[in-house]
N, C-alpha and C. Protein backbone atom coordinates (compact mmCIF):
# COMPACT_ATOMS: atom_id res chain seq x y z
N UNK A 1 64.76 62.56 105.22
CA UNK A 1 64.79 63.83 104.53
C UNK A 1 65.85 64.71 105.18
N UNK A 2 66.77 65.15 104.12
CA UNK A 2 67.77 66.03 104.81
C UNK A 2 67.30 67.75 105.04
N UNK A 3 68.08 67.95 106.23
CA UNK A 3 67.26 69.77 106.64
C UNK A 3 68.20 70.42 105.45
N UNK A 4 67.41 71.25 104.99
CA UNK A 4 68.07 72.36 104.49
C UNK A 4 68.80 73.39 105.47
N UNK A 5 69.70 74.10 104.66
CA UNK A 5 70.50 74.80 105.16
C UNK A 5 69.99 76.08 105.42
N UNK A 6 70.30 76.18 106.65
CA UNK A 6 69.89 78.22 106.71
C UNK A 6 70.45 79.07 106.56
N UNK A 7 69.86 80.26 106.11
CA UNK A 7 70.84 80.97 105.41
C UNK A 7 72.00 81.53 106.27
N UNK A 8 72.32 81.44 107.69
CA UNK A 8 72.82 81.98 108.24
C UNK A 8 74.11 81.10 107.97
N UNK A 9 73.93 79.76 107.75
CA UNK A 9 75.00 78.46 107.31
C UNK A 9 75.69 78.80 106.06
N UNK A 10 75.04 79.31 105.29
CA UNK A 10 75.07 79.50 103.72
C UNK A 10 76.08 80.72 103.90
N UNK A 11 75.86 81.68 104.80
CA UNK A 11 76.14 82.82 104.34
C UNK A 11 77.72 82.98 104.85
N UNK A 12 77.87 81.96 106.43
CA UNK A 12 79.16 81.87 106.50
C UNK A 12 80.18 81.00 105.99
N UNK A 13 79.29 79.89 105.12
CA UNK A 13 80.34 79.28 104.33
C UNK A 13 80.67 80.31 103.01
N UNK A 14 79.81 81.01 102.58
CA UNK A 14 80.16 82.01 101.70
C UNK A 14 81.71 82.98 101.72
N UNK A 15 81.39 83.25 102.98
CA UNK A 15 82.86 84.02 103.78
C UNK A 15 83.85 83.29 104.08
N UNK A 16 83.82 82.06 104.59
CA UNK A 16 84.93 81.68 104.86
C UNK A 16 85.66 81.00 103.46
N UNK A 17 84.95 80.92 102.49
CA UNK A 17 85.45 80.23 101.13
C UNK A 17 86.39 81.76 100.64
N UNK A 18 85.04 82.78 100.67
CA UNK A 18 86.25 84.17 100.46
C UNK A 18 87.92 84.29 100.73
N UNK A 19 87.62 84.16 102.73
CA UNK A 19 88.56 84.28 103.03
C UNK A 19 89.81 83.21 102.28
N UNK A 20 89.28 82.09 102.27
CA UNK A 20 90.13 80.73 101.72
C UNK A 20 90.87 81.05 100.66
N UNK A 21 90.61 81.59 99.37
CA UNK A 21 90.49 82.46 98.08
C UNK A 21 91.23 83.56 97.90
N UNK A 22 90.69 84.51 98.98
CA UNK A 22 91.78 85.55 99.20
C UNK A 22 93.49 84.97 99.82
N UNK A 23 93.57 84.21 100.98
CA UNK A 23 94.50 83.66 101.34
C UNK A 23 95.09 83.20 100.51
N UNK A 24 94.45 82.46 99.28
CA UNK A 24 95.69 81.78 98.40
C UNK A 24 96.15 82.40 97.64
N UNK A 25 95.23 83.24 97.12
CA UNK A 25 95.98 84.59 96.07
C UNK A 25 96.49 85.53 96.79
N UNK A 26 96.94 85.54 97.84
CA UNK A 26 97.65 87.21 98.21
C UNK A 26 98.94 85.68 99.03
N UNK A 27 99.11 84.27 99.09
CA UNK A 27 100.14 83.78 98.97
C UNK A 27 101.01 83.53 97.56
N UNK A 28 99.98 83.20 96.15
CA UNK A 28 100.46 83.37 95.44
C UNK A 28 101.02 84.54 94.71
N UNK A 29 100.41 85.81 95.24
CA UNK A 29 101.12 86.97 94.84
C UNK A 29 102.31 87.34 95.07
N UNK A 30 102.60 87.06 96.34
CA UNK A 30 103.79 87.01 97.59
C UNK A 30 104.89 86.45 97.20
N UNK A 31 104.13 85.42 96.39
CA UNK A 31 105.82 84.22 95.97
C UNK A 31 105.98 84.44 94.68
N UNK A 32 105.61 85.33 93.82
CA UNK A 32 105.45 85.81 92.60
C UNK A 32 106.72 86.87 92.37
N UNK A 33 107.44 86.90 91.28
CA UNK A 33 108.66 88.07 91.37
C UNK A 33 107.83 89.26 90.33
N UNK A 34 106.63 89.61 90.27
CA UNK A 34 106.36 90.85 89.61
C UNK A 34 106.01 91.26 91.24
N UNK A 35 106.37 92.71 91.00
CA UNK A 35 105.72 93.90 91.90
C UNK A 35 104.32 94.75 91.65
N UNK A 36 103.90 95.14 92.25
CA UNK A 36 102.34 95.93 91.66
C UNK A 36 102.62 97.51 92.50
N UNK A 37 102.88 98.39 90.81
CA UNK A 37 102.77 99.89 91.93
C UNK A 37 101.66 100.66 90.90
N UNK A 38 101.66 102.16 91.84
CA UNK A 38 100.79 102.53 90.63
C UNK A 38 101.35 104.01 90.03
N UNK A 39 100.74 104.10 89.21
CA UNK A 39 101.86 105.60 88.20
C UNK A 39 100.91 106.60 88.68
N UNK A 40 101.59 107.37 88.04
CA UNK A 40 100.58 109.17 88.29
C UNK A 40 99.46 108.95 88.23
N UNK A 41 98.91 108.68 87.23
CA UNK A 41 97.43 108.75 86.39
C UNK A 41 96.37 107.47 87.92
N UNK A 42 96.98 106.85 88.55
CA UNK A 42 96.24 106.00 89.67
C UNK A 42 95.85 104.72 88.75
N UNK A 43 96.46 104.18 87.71
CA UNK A 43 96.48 102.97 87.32
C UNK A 43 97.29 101.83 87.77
N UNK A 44 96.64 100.82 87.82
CA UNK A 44 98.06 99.77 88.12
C UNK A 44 98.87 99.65 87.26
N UNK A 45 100.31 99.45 87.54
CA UNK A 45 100.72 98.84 86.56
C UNK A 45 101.99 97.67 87.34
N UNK A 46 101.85 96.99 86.36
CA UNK A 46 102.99 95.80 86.96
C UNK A 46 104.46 95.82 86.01
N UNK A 47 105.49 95.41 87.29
CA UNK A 47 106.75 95.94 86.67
C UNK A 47 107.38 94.81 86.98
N UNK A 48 108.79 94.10 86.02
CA UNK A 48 109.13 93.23 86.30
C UNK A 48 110.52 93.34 87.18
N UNK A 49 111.45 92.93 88.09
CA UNK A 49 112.11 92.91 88.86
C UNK A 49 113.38 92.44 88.10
C-alpha cells in the first residue's frame, strides 16, 4: 500500500510547479518582440515594436 501524500508535500509541489510556470512565461515574454506598457486610464496595453 502506497503512503499518501501530506499536505505539506502537496503544497510544495504546488509552488514549485508555480514557480516552473512563471519561469517559462516571463522567458517567453522576454524573447517576444511586443512590449507591455500602460496608458493613462492604468490599462494594459500592448504595442508592437
Amino acid at each position: 500500500m502506497e503512503r499518501k501524500p501530506d499536505v505539506i508535500r502537496a503544497l510544495v509541489f504546488v509552488f514549485a510547479l508555480g514557480l516552473a510556470v512563471t519561469g517559462f512565461t516571463t522567458l517567453q515574454a522576454s524573447e517576444s518582440d511586443q512590449t507591455v506598457s500602460t496608458d493613462q486610464s492604468g490599462m494594459l496595453t500592448s504595442m508592437l515594436d
